[in-house]
Protein backbone atom coordinates (compact mmCIF):
# COMPACT_ATOMS: atom_id res chain seq x y z
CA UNK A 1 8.48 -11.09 -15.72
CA UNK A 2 10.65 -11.67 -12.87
CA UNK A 3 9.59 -15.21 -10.37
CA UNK A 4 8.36 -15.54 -7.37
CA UNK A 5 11.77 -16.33 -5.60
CA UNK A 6 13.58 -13.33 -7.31
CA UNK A 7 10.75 -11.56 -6.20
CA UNK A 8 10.70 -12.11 -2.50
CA UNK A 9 14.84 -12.05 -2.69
CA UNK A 10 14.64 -8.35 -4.17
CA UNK A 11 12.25 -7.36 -1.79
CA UNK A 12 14.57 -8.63 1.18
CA UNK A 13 16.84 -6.75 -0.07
CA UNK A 14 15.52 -3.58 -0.28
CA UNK A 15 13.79 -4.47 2.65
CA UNK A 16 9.96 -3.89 1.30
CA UNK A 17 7.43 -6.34 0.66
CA UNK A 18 6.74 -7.86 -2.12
CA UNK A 19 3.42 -7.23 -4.27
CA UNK A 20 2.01 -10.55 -6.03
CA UNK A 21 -0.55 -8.46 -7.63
CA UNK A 22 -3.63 -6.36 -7.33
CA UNK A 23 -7.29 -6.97 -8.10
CA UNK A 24 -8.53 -4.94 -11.04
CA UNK A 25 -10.92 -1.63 -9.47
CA UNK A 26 -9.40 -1.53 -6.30
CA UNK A 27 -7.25 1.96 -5.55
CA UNK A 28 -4.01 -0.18 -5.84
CA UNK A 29 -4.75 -1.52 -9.43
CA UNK A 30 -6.02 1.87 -10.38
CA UNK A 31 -2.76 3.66 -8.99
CA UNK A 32 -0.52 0.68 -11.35
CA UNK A 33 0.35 -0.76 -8.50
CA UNK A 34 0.93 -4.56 -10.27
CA UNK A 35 2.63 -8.14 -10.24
CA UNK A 36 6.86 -7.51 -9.07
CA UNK A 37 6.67 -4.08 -7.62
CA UNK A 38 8.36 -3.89 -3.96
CA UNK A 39 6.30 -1.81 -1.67
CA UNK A 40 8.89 0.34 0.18
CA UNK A 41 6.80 2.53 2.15
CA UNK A 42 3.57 4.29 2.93
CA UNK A 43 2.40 7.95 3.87
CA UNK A 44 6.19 8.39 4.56
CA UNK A 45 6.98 5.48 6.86
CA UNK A 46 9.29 2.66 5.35
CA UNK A 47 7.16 -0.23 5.18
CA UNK A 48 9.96 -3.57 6.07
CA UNK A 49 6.99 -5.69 7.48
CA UNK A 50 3.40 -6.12 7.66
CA UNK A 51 3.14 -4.77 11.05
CA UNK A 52 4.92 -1.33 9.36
CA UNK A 53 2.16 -1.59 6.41
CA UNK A 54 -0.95 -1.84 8.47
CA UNK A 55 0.07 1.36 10.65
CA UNK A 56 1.60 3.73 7.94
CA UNK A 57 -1.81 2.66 6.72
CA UNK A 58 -3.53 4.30 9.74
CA UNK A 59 -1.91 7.67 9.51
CA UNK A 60 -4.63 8.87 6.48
CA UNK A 61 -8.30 8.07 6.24
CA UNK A 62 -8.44 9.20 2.26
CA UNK A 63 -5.68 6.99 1.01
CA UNK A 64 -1.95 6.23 0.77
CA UNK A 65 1.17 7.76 -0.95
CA UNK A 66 2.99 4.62 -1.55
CA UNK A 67 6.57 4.58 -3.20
CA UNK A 68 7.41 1.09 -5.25
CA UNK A 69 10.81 0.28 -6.83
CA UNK A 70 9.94 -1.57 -10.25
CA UNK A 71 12.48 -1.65 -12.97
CA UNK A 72 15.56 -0.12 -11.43
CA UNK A 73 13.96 2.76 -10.03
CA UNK A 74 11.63 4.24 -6.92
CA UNK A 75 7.96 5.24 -8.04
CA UNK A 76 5.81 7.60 -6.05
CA UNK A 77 1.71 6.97 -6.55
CA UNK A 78 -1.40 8.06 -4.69
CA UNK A 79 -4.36 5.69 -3.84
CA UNK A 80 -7.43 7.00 -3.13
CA UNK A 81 -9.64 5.12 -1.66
CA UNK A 82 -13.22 4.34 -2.73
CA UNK A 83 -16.20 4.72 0.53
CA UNK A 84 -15.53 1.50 0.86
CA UNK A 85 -12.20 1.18 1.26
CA UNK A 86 -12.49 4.65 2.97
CA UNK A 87 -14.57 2.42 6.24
CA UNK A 88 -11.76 0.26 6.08
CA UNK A 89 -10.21 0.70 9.71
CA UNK A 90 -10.63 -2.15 11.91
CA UNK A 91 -8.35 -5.02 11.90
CA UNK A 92 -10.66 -7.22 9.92
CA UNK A 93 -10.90 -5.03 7.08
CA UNK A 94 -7.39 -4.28 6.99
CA UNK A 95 -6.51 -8.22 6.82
CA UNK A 96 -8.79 -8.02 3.93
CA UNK A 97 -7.24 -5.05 2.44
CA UNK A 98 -3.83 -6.83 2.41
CA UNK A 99 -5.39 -9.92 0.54
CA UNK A 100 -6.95 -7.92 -2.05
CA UNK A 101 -3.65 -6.20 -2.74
CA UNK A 102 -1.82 -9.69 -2.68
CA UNK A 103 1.27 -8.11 -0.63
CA UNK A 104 2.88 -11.40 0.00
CA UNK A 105 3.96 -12.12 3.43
CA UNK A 106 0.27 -12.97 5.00
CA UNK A 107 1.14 -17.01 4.96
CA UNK A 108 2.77 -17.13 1.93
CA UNK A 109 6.10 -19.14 1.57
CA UNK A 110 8.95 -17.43 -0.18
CA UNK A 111 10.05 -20.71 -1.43
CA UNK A 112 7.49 -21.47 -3.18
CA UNK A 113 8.19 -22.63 -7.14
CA UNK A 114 9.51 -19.94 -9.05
CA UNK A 115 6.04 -19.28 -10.92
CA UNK A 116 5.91 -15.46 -12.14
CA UNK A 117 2.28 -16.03 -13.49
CA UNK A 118 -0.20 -13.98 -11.46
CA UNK A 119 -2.84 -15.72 -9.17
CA UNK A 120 -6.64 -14.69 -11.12
């Protein structure tokens, strides 16, 4: 399992974020979205910052094509959300969003120890 700081270096690199995992039941974990994928865009847009995540986000109500590089190579999935992730619009609830999906970047430190074990 790759670390935390050859985790946020890939993702630099590639210029996506980072995913530190998801938690289990939400349309992420369902999708596979997991621990070391780099989030490279949604619904189409490239997705470089959190700004770029929250408003590809916006452009569908019923979920998200995402594309992740894991492994070597680019992954398409669909999310669909649940009704409750379906109400999700307002700023609040995204914040929330982005801490259930653990995309790092929302005050994490990239040099943090180099711990690839998941948070629970």
């Amino acid at each position: 399992m790759i670390g935390r700081k050859s985790l946020f270096a890939l993702a630099k690199a590639l210029e996506g974020l980072p995913v530190l995992g998801t938690l289990e039941g939400t349309p992420a974990a369902r999708a596979g979205v997991r621990y070391g994928d780099i989030l490279i865009s949604v619904n189409g847009r490239r997705t470089r910052t959190m700004e770029d995540y929250v408003e590809a986000k916006s452009l569908r109500e019923d979920g998200m094509e995402i594309v992740v590089f894991r492994a070597g190579a680019e992954r398409v999935a669909e999310l669909v959300y649940d009704e409750t992730a379906r109400s999700a619009h307002d700023t609040a609830a995204i914040l929330a969003e982005l801490v259930t999906l653990r995309i790092a970047g929302a005050g994490l430190e990239e040099d943090e120890e180099d711990d690839p074990s998941p948070a629970s």
